[in-house]
N, C-alpha and C. Protein backbone atom coordinates (compact mmCIF):
# COMPACT_ATOMS: atom_id res chain seq x y z
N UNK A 1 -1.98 24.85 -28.98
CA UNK A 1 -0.61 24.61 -29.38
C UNK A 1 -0.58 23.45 -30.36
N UNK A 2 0.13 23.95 -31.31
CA UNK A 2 0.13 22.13 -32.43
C UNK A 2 1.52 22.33 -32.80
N UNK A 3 1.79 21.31 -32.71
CA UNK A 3 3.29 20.82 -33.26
C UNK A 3 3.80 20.04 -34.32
N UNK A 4 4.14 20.63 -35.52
CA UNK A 4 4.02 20.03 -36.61
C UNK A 4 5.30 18.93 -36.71
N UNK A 5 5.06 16.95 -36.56
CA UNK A 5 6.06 16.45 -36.41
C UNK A 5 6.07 15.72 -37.91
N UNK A 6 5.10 16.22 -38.97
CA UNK A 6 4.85 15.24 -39.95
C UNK A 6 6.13 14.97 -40.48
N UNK A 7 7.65 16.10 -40.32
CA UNK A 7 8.86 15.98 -40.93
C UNK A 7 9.60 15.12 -40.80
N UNK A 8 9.57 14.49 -39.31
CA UNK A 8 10.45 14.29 -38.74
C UNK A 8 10.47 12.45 -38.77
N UNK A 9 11.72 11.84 -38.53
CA UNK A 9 12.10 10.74 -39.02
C UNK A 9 11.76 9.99 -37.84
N UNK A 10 11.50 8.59 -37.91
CA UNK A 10 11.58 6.91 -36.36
C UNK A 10 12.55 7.76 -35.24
N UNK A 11 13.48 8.09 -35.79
CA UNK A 11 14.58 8.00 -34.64
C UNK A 11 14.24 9.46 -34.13
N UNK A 12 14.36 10.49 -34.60
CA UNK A 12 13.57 11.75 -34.11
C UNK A 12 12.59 11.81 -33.22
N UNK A 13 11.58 10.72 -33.82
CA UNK A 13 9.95 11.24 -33.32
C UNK A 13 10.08 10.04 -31.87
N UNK A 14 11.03 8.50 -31.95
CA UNK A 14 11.30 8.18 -30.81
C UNK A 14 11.76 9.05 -29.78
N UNK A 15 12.71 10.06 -30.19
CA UNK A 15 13.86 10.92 -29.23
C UNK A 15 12.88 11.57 -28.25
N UNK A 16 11.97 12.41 -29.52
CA UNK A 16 10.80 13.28 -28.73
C UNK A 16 9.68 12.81 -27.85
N UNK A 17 9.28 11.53 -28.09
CA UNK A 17 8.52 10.55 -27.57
C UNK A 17 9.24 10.74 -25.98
N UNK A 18 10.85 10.00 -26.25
CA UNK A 18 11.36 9.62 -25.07
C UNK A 18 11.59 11.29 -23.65
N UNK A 19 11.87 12.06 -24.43
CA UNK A 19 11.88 13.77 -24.14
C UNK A 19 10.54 14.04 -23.62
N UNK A 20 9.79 13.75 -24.15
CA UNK A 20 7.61 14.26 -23.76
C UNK A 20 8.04 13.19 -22.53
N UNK A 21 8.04 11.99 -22.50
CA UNK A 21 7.81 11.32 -21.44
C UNK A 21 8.97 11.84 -19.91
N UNK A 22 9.85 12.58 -20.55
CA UNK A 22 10.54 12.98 -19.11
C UNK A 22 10.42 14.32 -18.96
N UNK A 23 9.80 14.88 -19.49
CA UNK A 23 8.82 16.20 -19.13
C UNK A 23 8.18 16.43 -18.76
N UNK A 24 7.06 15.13 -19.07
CA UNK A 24 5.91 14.40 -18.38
C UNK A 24 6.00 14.73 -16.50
N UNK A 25 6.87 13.62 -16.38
CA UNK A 25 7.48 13.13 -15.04
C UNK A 25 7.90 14.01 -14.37
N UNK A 26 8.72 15.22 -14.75
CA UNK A 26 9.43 16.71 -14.41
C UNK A 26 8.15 17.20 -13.18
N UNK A 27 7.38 17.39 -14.93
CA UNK A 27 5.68 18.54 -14.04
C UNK A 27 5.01 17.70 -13.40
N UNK A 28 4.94 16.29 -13.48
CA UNK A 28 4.19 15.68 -12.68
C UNK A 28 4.53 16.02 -10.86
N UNK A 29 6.03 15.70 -10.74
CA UNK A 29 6.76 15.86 -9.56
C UNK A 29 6.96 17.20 -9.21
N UNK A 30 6.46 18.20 -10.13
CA UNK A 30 6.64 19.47 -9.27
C UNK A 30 5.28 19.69 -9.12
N UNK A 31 4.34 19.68 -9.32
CA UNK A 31 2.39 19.96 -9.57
C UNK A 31 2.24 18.54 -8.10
N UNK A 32 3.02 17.49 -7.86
CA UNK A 32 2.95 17.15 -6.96
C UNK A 32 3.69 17.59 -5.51
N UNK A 33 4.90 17.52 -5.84
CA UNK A 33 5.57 18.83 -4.93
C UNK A 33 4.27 20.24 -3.87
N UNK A 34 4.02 20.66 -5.42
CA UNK A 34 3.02 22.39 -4.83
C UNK A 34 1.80 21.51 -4.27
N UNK A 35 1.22 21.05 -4.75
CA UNK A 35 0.02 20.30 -4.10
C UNK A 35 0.58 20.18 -2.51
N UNK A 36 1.63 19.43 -2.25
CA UNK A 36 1.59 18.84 -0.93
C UNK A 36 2.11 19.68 0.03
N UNK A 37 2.54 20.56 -0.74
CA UNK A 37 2.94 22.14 -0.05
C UNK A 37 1.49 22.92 0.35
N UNK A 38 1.00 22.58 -0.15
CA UNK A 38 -0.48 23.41 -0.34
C UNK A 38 -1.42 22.70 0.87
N UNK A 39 -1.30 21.63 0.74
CA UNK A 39 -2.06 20.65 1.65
C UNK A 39 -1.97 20.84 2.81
N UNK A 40 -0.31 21.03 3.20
CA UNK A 40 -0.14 20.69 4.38
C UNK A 40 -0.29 22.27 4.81
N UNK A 41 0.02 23.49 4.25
CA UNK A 41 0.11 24.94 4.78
C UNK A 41 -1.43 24.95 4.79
N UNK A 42 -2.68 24.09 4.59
CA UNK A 42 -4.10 24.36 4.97
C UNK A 42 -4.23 23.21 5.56
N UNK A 43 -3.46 22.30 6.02
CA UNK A 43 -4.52 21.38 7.19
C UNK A 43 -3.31 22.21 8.50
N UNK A 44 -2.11 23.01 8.15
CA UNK A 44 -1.83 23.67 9.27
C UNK A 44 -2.31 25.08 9.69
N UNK A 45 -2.91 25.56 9.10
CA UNK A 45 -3.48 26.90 9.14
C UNK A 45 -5.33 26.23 9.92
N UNK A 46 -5.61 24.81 9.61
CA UNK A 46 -7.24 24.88 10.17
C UNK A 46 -6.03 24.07 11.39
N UNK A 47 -5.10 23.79 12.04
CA UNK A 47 -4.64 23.06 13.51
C UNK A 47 -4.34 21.71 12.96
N UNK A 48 -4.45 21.12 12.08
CA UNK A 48 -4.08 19.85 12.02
C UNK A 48 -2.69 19.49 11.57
N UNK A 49 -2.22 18.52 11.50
CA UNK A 49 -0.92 17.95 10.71
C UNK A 49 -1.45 16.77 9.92
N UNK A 50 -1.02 17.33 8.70
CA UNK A 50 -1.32 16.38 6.91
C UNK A 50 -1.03 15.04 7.62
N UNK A 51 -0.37 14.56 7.93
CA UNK A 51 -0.09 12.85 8.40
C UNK A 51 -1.47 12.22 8.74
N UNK A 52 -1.67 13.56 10.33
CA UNK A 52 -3.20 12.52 10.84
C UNK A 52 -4.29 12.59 10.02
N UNK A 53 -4.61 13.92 9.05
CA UNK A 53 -5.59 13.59 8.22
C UNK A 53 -5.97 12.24 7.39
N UNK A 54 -4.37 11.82 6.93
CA UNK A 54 -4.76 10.76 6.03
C UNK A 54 -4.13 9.47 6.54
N UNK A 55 -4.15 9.62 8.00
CA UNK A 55 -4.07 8.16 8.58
C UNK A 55 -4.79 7.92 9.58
N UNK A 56 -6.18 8.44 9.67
CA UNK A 56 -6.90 8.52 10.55
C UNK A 56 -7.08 8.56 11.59
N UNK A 57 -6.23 9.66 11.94
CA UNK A 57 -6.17 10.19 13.44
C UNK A 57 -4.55 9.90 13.82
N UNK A 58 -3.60 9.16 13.61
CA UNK A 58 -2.73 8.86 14.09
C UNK A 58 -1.59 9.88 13.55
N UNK A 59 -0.90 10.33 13.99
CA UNK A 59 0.03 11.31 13.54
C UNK A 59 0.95 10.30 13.51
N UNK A 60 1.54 9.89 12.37
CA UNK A 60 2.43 8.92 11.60
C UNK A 60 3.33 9.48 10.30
N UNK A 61 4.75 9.76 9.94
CA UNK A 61 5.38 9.93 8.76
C UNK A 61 6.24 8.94 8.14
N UNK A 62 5.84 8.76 7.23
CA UNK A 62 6.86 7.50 6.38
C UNK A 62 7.29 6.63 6.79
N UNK A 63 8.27 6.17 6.74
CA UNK A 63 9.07 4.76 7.07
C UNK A 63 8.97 4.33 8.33
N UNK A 64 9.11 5.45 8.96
CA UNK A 64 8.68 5.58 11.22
C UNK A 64 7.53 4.88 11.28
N UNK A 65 5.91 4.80 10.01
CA UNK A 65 4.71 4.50 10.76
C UNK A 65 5.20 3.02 10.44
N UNK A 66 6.20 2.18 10.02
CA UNK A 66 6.42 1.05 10.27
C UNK A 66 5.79 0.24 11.42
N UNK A 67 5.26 -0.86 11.20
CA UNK A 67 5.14 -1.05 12.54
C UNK A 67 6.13 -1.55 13.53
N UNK A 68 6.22 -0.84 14.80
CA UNK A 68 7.31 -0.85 15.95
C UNK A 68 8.43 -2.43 16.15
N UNK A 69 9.21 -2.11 16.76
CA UNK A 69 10.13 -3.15 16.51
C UNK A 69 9.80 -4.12 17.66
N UNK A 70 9.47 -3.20 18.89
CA UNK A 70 8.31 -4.17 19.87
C UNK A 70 7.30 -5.27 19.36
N UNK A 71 6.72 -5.19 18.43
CA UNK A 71 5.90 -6.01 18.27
C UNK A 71 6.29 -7.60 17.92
N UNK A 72 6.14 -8.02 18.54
CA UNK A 72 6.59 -9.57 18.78
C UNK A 72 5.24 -10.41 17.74
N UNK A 73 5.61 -11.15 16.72
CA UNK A 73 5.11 -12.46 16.08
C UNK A 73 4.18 -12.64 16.96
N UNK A 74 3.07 -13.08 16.69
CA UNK A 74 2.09 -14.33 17.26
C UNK A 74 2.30 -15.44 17.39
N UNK A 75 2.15 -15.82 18.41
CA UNK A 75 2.11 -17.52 18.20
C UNK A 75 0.77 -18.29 17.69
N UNK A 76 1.39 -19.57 16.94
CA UNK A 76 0.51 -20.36 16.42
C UNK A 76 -0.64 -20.53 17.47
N UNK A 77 -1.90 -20.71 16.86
CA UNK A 77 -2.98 -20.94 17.74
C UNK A 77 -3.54 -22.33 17.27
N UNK A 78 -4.09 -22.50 16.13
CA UNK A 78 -4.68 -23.41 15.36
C UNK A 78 -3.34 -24.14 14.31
N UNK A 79 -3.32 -25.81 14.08
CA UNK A 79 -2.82 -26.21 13.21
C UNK A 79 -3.74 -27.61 12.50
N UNK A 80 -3.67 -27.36 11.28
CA UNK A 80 -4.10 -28.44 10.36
C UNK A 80 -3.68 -29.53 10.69
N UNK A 81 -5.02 -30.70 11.08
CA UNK A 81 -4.20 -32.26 11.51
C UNK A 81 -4.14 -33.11 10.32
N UNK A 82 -4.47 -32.42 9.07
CA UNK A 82 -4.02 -33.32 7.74
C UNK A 82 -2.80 -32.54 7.12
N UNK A 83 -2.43 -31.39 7.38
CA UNK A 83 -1.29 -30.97 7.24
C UNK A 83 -0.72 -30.02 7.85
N UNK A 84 0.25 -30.24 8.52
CA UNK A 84 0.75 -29.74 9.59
C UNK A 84 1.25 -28.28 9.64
N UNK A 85 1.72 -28.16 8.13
CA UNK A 85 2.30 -26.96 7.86
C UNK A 85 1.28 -25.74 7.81
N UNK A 86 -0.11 -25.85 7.84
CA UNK A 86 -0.98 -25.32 8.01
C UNK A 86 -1.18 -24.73 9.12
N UNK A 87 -0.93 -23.46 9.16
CA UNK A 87 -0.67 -22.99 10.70
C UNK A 87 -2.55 -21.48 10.34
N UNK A 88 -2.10 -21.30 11.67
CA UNK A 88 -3.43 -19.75 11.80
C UNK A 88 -3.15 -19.31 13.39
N UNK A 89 -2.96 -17.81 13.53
CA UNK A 89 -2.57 -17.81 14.81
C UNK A 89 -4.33 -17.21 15.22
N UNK A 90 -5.11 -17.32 14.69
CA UNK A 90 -6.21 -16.85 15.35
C UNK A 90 -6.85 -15.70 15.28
N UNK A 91 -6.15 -14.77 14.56
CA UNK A 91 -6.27 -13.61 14.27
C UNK A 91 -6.69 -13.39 12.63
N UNK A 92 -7.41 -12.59 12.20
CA UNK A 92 -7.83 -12.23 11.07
C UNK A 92 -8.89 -13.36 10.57
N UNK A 93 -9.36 -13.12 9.45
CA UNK A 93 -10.55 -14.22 8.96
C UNK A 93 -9.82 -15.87 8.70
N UNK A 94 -11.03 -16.50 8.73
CA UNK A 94 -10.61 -18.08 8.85
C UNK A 94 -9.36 -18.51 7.56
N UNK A 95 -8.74 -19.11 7.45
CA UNK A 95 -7.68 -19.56 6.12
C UNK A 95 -8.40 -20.61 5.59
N UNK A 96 -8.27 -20.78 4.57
CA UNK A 96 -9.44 -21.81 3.44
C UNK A 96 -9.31 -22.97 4.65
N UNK A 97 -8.49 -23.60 4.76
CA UNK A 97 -8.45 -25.03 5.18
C UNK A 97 -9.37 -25.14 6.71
N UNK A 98 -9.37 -24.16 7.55
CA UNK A 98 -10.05 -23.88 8.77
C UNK A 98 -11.68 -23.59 7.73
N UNK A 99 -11.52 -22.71 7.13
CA UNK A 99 -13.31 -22.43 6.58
C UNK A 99 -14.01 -24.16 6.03
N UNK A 100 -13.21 -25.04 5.40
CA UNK A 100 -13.28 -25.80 4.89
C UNK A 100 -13.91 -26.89 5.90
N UNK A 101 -12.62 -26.87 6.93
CA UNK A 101 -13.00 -28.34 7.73
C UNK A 101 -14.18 -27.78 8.70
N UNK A 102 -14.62 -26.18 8.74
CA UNK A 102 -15.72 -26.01 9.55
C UNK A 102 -17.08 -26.23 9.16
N UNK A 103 -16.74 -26.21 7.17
CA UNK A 103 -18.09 -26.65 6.66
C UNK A 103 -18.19 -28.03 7.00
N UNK A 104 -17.26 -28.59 6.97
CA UNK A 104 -17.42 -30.45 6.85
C UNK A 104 -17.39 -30.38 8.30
N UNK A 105 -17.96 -29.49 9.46
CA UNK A 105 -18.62 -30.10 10.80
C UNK A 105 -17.35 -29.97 11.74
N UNK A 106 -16.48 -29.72 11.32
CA UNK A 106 -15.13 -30.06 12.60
C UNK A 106 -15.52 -28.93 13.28
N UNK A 107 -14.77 -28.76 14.67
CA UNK A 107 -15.20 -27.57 15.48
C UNK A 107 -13.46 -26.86 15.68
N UNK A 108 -13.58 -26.10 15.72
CA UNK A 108 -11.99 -24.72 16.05
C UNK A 108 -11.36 -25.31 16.83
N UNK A 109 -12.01 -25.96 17.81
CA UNK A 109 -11.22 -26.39 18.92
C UNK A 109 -10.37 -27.96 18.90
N UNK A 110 -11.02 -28.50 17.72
CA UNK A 110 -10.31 -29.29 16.91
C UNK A 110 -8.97 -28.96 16.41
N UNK A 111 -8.56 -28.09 16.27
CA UNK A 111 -7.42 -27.63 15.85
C UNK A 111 -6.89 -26.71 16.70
N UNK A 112 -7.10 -27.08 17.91
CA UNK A 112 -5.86 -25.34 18.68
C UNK A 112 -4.62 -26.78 19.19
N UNK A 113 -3.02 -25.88 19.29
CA UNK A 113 -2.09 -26.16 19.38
C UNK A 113 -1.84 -26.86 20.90
């Protein structure tokens, strides 16, 4: 297919520019649409549901796999004694200032609340 635009004027070849780009977007959202139509009528035809495939094992949809409203904050575990506002509840990898004062010898237990 070739499209001869050599005629055509700034404001034209912007228009068409702006037109290709929401045509673009059209087939993108329908070629994504059939895909996920497609996906899910073959992970339901082998027993599965599309969710747990791609959340590893957990049968979860959209906004719902939020996490639950049960889940209550952590409490502080560790706080910085050169700055206070330096909090870590203990969970996940060390925060610079804990990796820091463990190189310079302090011990964890130096810092629990």
């Amino acid at each position: 297919m070739s499209v001869d635009i050599s005629g055509l004027n700034v404001t034209e070849l912007e228009k068409l520019a702006v037109d290709a780009r929401a045509r673009i977007e059209v087939l993108k959202k329908s070629h994504y649409a059939d895909l996920r139509r497609a996906l899910e009528a073959q992970a339901r035809t082998a027993g599965f549901d599309i969710y747990e495939l791609f959340s590893g094992g957990r049968a979860t949809r959209g906004p719902a796999a939020a996490p639950s409203a049960d889940k209550r904050p952590v409490a502080v575990k560790y706080r910085n004694t050169v700055n206070a506002e330096q909090t870590w509840t203990g969970r996940g990898k060390h925060p610079h200032w804990v990796r820091d004062a463990l190189l310079a010898g302090a011990k964890l237990s130096d810092f629990l609340v």
